[in-house]
PDB file of N, CA and C in Angstrom:
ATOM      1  N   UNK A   1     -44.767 -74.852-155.851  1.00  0.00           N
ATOM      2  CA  UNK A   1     -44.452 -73.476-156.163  1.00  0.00           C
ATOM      3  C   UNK A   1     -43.090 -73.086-155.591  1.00  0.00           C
ATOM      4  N   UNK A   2     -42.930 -73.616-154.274  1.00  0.00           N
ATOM      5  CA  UNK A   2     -41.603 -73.208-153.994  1.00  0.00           C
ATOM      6  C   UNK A   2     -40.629 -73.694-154.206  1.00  0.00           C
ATOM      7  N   UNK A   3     -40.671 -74.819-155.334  1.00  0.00           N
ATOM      8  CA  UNK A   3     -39.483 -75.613-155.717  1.00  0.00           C
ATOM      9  C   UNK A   3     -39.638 -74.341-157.355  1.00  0.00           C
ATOM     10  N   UNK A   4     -40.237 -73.793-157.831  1.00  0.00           N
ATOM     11  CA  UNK A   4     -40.588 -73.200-158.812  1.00  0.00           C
ATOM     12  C   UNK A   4     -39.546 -72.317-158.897  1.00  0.00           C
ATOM     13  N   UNK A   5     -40.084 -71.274-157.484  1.00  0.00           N
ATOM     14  CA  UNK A   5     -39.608 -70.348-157.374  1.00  0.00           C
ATOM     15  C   UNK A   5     -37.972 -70.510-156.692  1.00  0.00           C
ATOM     16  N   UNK A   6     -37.280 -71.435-156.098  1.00  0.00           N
ATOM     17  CA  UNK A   6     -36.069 -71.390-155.996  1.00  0.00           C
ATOM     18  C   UNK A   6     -35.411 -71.766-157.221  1.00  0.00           C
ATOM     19  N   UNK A   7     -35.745 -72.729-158.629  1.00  0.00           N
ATOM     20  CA  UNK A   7     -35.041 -72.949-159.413  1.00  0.00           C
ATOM     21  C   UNK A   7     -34.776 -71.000-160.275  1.00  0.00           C
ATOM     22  N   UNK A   8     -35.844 -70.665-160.583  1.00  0.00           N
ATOM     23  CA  UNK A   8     -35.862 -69.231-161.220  1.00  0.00           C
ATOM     24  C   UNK A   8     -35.120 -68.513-160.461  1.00  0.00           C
ATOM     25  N   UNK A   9     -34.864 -68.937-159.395  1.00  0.00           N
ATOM     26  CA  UNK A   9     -34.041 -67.589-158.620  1.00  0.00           C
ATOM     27  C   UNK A   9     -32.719 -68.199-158.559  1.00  0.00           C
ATOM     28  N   UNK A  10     -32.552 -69.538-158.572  1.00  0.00           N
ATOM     29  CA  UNK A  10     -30.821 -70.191-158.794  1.00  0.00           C
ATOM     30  C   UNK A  10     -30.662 -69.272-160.177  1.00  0.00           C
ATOM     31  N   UNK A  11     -31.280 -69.840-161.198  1.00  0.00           N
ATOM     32  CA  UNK A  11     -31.042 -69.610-162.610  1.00  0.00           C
ATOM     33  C   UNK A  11     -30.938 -68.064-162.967  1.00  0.00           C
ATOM     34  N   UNK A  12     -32.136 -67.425-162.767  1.00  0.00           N
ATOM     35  CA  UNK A  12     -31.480 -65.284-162.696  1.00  0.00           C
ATOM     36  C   UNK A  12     -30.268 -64.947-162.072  1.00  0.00           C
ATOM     37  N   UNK A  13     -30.031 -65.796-160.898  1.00  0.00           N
ATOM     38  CA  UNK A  13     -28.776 -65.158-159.667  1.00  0.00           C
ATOM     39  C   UNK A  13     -27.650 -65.593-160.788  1.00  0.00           C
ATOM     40  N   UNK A  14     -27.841 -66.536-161.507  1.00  0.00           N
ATOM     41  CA  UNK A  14     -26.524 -66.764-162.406  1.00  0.00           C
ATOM     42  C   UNK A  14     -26.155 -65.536-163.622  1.00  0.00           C
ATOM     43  N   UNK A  15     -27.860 -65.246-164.182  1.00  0.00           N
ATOM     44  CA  UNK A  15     -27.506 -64.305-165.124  1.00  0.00           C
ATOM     45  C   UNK A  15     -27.037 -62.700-164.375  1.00  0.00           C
ATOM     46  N   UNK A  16     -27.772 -62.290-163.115  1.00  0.00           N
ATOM     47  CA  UNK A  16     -27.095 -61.381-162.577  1.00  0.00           C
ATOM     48  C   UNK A  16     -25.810 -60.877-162.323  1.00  0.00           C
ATOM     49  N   UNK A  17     -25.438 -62.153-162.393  1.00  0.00           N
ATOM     50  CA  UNK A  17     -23.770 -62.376-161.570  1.00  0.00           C
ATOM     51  C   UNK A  17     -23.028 -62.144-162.980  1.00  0.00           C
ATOM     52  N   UNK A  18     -23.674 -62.475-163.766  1.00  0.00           N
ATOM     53  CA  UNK A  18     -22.728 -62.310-165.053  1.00  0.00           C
ATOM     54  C   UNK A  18     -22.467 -61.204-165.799  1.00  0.00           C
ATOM     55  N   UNK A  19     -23.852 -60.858-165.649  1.00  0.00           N
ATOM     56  CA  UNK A  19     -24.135 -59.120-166.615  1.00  0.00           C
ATOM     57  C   UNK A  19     -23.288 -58.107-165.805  1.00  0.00           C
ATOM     58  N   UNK A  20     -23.159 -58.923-164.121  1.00  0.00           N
ATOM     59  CA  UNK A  20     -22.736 -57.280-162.996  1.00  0.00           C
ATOM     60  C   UNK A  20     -21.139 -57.748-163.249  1.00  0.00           C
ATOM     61  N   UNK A  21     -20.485 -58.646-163.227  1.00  0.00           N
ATOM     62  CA  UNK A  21     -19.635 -59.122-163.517  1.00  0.00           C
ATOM     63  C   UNK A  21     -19.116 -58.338-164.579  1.00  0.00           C
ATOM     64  N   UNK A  22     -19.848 -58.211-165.885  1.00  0.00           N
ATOM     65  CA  UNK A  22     -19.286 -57.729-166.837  1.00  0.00           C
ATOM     66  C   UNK A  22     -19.200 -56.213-166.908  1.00  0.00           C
ATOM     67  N   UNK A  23     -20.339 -55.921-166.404  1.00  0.00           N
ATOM     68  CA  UNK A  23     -20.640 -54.489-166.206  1.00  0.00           C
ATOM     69  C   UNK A  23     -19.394 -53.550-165.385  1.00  0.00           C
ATOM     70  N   UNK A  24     -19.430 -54.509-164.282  1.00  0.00           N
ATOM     71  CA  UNK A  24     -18.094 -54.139-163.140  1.00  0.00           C
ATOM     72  C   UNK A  24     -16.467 -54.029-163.714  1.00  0.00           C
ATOM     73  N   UNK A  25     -16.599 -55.221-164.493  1.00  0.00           N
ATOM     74  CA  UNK A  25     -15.195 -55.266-165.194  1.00  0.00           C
ATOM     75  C   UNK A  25     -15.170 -54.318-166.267  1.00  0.00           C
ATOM     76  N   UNK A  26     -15.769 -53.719-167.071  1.00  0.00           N
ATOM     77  CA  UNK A  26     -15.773 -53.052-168.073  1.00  0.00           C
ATOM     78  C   UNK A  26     -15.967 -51.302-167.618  1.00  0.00           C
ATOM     79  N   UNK A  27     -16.511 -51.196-166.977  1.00  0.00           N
ATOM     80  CA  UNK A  27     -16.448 -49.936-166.348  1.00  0.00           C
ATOM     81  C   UNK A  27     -15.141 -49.529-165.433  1.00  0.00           C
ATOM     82  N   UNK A  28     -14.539 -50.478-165.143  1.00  0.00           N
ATOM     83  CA  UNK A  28     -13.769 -50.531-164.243  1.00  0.00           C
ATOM     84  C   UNK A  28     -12.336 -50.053-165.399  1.00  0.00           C
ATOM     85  N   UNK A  29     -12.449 -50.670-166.433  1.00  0.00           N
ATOM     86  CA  UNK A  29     -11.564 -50.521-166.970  1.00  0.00           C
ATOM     87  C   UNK A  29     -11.607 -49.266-167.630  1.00  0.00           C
ATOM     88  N   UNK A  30     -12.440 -49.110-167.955  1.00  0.00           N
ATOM     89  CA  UNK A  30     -12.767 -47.591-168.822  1.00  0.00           C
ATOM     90  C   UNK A  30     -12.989 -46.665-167.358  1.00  0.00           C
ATOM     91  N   UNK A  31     -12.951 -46.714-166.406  1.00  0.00           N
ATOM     92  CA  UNK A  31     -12.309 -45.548-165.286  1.00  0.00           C
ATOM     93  C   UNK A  31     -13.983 -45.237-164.739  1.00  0.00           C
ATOM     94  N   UNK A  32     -15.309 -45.804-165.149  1.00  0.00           N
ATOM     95  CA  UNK A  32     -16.212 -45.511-164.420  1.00  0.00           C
ATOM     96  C   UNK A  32     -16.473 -45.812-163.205  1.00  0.00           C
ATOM     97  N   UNK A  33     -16.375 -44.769-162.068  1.00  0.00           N
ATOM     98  CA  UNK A  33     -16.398 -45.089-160.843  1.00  0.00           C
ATOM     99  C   UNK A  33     -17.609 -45.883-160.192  1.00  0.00           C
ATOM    100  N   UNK A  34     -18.430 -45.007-160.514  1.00  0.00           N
ATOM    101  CA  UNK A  34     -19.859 -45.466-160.199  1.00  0.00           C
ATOM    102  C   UNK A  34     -20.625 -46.480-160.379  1.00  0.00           C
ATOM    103  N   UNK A  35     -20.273 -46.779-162.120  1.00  0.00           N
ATOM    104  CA  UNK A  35     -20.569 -47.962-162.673  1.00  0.00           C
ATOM    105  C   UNK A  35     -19.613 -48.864-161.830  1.00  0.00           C
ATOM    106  N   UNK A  36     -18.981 -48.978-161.672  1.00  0.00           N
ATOM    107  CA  UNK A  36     -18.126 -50.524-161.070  1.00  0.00           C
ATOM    108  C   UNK A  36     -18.623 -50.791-159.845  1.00  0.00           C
ATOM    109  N   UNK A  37     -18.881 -49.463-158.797  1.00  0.00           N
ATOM    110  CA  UNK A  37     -19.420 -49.609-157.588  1.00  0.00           C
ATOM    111  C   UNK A  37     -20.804 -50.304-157.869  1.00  0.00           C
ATOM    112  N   UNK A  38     -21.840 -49.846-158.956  1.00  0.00           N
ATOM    113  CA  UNK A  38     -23.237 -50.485-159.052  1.00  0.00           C
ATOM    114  C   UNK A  38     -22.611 -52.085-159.517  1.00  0.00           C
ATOM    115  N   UNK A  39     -21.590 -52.493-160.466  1.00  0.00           N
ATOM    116  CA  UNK A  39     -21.791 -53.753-160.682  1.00  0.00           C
ATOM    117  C   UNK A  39     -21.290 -54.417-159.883  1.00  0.00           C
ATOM    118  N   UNK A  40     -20.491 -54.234-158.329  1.00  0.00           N
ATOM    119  CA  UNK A  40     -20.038 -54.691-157.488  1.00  0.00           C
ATOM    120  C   UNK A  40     -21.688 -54.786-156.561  1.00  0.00           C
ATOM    121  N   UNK A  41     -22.279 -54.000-156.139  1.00  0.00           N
ATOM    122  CA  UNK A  41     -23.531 -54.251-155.731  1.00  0.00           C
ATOM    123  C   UNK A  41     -24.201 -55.256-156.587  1.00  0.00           C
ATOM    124  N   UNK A  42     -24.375 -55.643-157.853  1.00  0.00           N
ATOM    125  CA  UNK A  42     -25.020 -56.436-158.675  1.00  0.00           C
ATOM    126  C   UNK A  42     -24.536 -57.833-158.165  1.00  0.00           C
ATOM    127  N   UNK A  43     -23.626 -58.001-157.983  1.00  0.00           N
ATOM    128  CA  UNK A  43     -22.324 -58.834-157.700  1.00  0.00           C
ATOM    129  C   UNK A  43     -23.063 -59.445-156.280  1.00  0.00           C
ATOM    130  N   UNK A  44     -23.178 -58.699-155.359  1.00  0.00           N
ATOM    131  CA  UNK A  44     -24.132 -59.244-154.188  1.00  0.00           C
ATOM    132  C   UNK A  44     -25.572 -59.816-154.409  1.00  0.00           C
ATOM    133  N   UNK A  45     -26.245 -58.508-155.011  1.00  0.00           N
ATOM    134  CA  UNK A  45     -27.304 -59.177-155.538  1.00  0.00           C
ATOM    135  C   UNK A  45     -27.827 -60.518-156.163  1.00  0.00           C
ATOM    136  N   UNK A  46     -26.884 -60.952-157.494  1.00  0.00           N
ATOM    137  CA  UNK A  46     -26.630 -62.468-157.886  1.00  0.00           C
ATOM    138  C   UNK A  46     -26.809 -63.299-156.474  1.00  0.00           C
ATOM    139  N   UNK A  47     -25.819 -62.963-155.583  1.00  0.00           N
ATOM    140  CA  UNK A  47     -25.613 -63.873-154.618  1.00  0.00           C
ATOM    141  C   UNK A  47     -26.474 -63.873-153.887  1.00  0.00           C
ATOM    142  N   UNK A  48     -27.347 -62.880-153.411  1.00  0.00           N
ATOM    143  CA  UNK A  48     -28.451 -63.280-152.690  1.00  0.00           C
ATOM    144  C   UNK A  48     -29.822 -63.760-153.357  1.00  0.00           C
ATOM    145  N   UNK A  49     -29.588 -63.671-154.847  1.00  0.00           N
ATOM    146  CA  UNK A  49     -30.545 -64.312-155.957  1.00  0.00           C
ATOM    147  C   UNK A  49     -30.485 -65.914-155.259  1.00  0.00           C
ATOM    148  N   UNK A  50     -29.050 -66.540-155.044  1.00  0.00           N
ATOM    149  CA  UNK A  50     -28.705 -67.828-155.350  1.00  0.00           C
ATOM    150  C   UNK A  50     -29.044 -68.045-153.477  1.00  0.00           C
ATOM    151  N   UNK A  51     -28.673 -67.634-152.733  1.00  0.00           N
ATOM    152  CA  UNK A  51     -29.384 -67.885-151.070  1.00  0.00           C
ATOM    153  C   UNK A  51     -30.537 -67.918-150.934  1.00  0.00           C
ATOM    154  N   UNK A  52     -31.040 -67.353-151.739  1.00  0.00           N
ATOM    155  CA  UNK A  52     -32.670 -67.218-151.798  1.00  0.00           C
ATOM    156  C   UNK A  52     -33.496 -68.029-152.461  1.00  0.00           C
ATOM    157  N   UNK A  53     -32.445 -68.801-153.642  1.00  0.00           N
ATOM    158  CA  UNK A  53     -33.297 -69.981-154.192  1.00  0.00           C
ATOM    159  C   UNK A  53     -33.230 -70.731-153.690  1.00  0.00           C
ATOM    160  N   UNK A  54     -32.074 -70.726-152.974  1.00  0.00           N
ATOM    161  CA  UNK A  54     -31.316 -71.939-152.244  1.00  0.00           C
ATOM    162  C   UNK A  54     -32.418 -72.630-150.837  1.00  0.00           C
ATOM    163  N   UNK A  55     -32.861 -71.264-150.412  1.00  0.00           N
ATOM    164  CA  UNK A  55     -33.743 -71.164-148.725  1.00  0.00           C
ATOM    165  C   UNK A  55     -34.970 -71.600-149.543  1.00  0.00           C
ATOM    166  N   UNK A  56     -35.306 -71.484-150.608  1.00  0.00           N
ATOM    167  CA  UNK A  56     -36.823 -71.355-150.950  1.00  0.00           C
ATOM    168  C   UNK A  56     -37.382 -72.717-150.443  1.00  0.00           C
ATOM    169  N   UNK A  57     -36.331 -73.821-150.934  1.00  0.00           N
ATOM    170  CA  UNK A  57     -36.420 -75.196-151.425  1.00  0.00           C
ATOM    171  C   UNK A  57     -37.236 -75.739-149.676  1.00  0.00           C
ATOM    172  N   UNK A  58     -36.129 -75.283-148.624  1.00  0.00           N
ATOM    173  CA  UNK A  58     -36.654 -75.438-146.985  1.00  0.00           C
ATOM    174  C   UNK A  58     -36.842 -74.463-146.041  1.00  0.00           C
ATOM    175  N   UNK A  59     -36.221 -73.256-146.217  1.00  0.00           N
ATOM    176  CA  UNK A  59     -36.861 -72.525-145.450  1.00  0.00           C
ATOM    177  C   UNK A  59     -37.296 -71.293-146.136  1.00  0.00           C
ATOM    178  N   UNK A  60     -38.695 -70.985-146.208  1.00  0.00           N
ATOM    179  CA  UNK A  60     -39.428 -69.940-147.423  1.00  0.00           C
ATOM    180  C   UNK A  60     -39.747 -68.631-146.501  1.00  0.00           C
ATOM    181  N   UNK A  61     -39.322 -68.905-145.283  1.00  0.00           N
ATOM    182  CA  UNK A  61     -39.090 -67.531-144.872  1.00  0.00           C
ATOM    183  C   UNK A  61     -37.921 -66.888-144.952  1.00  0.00           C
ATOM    184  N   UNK A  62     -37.252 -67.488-144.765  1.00  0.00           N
ATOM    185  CA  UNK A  62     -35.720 -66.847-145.102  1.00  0.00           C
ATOM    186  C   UNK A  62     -35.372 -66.418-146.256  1.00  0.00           C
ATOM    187  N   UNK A  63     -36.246 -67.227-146.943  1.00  0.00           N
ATOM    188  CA  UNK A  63     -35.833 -67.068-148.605  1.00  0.00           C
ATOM    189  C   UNK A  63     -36.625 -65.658-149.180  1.00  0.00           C
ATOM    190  N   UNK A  64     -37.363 -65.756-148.264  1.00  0.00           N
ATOM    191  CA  UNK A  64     -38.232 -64.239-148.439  1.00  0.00           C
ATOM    192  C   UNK A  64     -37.462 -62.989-147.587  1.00  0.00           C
ATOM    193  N   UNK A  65     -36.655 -62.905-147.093  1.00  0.00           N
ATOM    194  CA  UNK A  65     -36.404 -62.059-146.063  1.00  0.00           C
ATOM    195  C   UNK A  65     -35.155 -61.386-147.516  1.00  0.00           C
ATOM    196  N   UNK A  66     -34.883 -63.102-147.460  1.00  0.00           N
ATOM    197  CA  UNK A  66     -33.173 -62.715-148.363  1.00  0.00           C
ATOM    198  C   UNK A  66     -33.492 -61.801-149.774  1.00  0.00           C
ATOM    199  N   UNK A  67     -34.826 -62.605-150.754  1.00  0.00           N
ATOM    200  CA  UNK A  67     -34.814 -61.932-151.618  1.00  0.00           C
ATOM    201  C   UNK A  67     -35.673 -60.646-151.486  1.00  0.00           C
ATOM    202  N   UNK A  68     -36.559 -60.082-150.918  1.00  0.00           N
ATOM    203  CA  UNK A  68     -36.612 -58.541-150.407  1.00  0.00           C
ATOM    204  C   UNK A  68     -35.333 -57.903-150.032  1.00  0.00           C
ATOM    205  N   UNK A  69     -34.161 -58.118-149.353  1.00  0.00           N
ATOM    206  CA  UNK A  69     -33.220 -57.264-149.575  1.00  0.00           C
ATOM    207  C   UNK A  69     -32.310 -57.162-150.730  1.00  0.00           C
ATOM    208  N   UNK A  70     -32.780 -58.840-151.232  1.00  0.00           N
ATOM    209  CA  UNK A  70     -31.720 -58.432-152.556  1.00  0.00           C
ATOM    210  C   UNK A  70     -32.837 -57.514-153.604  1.00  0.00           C
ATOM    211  N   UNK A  71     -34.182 -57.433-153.587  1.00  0.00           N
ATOM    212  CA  UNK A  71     -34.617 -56.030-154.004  1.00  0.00           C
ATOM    213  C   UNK A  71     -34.484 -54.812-153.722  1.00  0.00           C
ATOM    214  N   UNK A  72     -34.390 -54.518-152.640  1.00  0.00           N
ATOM    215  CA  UNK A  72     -33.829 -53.236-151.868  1.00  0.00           C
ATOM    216  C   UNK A  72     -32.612 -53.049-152.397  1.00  0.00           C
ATOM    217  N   UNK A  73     -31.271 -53.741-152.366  1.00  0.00           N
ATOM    218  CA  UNK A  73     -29.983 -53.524-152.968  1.00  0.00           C
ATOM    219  C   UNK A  73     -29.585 -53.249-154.376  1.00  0.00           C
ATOM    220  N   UNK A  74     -31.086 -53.844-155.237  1.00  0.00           N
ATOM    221  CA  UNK A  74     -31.167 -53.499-156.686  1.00  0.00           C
ATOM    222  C   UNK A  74     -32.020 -52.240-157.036  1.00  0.00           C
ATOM    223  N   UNK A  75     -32.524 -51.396-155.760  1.00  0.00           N
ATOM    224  CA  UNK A  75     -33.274 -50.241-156.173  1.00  0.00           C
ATOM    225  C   UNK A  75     -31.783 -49.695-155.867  1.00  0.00           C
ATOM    226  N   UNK A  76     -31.379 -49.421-155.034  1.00  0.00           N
ATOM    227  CA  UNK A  76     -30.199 -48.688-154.532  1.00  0.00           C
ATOM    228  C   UNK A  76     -29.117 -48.478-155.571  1.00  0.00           C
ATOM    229  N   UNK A  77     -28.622 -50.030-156.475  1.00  0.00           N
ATOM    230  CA  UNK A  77     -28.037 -49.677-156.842  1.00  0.00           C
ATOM    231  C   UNK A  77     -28.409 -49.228-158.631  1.00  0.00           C
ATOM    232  N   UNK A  78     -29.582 -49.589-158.780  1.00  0.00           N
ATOM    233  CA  UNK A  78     -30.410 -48.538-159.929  1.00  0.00           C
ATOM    234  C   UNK A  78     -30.776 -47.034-159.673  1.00  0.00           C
ATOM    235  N   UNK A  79     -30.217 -46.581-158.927  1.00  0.00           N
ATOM    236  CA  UNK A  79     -29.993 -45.074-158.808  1.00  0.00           C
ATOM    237  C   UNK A  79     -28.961 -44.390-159.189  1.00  0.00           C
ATOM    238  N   UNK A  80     -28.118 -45.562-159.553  1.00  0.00           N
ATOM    239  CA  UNK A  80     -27.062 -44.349-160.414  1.00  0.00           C
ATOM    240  C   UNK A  80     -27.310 -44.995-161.835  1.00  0.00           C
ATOM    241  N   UNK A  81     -27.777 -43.944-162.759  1.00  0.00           N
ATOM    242  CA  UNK A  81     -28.317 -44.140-163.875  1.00  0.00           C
ATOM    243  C   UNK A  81     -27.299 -44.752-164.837  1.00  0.00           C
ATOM    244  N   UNK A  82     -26.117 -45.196-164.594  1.00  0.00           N
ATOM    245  CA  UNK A  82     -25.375 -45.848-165.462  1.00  0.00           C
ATOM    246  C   UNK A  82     -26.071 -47.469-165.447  1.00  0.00           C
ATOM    247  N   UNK A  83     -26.048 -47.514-164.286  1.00  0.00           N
ATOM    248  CA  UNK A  83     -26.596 -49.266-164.502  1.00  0.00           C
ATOM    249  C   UNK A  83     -27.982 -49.468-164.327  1.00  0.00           C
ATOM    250  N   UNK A  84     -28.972 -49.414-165.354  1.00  0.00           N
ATOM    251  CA  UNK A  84     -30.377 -49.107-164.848  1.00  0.00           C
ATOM    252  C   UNK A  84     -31.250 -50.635-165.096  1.00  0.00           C
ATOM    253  N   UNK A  85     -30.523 -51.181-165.290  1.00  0.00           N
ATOM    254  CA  UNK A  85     -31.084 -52.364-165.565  1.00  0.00           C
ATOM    255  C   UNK A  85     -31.003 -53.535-164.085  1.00  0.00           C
ATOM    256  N   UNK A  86     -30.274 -52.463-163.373  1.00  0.00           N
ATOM    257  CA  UNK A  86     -30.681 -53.461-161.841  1.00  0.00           C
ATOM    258  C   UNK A  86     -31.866 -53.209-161.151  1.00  0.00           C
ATOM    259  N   UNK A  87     -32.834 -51.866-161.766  1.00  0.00           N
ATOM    260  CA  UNK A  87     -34.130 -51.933-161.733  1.00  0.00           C
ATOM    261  C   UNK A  87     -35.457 -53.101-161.543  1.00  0.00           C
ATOM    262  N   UNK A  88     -35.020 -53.250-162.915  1.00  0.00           N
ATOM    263  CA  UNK A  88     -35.586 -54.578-163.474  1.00  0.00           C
ATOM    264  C   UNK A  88     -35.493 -56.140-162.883  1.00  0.00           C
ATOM    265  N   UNK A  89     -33.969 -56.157-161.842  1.00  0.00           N
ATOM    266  CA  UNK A  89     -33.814 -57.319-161.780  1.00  0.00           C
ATOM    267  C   UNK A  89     -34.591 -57.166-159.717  1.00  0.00           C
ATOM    268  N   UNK A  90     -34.450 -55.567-159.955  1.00  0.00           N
ATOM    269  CA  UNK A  90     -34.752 -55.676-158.074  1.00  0.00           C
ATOM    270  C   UNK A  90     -36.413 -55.751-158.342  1.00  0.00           C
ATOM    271  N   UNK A  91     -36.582 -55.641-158.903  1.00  0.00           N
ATOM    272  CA  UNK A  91     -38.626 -55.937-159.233  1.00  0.00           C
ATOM    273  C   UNK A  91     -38.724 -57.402-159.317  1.00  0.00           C
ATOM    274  N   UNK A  92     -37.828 -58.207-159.992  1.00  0.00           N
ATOM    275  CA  UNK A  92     -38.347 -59.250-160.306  1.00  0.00           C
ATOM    276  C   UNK A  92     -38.002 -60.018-158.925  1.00  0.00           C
ATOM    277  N   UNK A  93     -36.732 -59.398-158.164  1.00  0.00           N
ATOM    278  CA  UNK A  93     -36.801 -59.847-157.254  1.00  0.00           C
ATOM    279  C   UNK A  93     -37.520 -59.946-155.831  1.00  0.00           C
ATOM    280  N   UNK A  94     -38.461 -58.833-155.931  1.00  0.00           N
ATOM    281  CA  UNK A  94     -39.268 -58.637-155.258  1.00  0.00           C
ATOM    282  C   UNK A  94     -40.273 -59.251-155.654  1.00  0.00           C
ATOM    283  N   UNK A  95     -40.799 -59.660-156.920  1.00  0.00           N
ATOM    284  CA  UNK A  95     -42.133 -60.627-157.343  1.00  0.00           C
ATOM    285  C   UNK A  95     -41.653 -61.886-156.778  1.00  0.00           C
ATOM    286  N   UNK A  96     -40.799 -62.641-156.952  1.00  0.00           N
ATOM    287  CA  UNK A  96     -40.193 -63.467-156.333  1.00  0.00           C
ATOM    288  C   UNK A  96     -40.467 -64.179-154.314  1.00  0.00           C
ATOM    289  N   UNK A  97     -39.827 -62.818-154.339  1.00  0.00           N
ATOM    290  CA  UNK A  97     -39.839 -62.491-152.557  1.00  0.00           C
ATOM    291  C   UNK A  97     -41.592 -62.441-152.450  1.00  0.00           C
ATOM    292  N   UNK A  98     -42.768 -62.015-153.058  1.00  0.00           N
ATOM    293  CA  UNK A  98     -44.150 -61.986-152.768  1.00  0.00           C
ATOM    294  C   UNK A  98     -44.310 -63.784-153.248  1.00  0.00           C
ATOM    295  N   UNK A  99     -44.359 -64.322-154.020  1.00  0.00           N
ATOM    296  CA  UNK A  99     -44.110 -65.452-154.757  1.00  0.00           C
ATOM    297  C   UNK A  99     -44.114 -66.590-153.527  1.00  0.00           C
ATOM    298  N   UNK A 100     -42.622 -66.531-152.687  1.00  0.00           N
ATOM    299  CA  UNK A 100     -42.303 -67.279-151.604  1.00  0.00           C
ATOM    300  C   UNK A 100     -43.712 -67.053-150.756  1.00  0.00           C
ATOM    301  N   UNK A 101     -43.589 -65.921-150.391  1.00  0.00           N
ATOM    302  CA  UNK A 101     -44.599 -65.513-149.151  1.00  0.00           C
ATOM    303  C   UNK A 101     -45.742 -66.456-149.322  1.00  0.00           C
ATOM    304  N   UNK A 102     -46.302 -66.124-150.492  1.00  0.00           N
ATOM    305  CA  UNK A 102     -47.863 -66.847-150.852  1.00  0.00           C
ATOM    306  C   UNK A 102     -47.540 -68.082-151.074  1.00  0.00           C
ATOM    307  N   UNK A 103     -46.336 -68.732-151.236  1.00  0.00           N
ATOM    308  CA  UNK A 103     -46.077 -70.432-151.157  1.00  0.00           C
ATOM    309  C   UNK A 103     -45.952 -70.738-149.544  1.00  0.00           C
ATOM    310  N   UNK A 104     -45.099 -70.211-148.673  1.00  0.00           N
ATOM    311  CA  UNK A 104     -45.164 -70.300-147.148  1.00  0.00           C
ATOM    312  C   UNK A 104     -46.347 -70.105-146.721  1.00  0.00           C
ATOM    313  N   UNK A 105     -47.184 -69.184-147.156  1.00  0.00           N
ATOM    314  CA  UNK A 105     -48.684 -68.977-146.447  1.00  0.00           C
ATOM    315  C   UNK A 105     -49.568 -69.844-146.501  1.00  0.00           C
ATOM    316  N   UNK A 106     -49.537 -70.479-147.812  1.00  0.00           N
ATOM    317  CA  UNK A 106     -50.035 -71.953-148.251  1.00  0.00           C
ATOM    318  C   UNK A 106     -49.635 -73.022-147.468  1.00  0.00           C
ATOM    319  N   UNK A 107     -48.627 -72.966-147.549  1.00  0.00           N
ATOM    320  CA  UNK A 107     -47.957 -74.428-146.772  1.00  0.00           C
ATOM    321  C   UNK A 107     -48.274 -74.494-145.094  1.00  0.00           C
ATOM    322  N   UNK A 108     -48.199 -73.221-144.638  1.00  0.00           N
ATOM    323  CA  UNK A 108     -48.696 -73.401-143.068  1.00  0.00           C
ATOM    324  C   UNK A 108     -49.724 -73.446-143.302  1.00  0.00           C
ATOM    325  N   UNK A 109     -50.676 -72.818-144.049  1.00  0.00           N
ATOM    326  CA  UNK A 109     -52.595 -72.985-143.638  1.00  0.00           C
ATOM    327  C   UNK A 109     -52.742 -74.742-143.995  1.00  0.00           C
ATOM    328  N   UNK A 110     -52.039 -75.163-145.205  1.00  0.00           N
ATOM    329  CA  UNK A 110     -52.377 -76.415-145.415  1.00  0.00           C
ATOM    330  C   UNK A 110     -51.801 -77.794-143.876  1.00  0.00           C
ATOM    331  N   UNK A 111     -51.012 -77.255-143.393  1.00  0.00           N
ATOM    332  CA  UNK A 111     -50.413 -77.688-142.142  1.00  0.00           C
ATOM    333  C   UNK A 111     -51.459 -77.763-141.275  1.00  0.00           C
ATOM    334  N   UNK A 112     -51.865 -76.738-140.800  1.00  0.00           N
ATOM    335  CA  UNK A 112     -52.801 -76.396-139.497  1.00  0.00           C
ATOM    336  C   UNK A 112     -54.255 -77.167-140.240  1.00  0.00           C
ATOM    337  N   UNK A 113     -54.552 -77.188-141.063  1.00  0.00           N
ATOM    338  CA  UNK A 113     -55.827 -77.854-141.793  1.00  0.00           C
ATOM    339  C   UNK A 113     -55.443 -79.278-141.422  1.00  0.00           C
ATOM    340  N   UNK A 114     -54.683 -79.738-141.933  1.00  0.00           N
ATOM    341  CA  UNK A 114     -54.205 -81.093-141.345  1.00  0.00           C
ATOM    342  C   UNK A 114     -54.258 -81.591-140.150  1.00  0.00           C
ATOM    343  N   UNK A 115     -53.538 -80.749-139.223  1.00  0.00           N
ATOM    344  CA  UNK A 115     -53.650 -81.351-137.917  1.00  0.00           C
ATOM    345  C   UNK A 115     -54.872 -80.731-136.972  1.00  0.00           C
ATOM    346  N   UNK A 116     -55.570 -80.138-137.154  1.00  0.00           N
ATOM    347  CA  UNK A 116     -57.434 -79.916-137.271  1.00  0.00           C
ATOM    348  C   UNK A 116     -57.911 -81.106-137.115  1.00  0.00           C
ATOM    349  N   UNK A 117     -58.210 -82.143-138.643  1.00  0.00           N
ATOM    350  CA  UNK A 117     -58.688 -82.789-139.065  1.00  0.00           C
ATOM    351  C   UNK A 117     -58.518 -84.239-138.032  1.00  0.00           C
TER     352      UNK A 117
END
């Protein structure tokens, strides 16, 4: 599961990075303040998409720590209603971040069962 869940979170952090990327550049040019500031936040977000798949692979706590804030940073920056689609990506990143948890929770109970035995 947690090789699962870091490939899906390499692979979204790419589409994040691209949409905020575009979002950022295009607003930017057409003079939207706000919008560029949300796709510059998106812009982080991607990146902690990609730390977080990255941690999943060996360390699934970290990888959980990372992608809960990169949900937190996608509610934040889905509050300015120009970019509302970082909503969507801070949910998934938070299913994600629960995802890890219940793969780490697994992996230590299956640990301690082991050395029990």
């Amino acid at each position: 599961m947690k090789i699962a869940i870091g490939i899906i979170s390499i692979f979204l952090g790419l589409l994040v990075l691209l949409q905020s990327c575009t979002v950022g550049t295009a607003s930017h040019i057409m003079g939207d303040q706000a919008t560029s500031e949300a796709g510059a936040v998106g812009i982080l977000v991607g990146l902690l998409y990609f730390i977080g798949g990255a941690f999943a692979f060996g360390l699934p706590a970290v990888a959980m720590v990372v992608l809960a804030f990169a949900g937190l940073l996608g509610f934040a920056a889905a509050s300015s209603e120009s970019f509302s689609d970082m909503m969507v990506w801070a949910v998934i990143a938070l299913i994600l971040a629960v995802g890890v948890f219940f793969s780490w929770r697994s992996g230590r109970k299956a640990k301690v069962a082991q050395s029990n035995a």
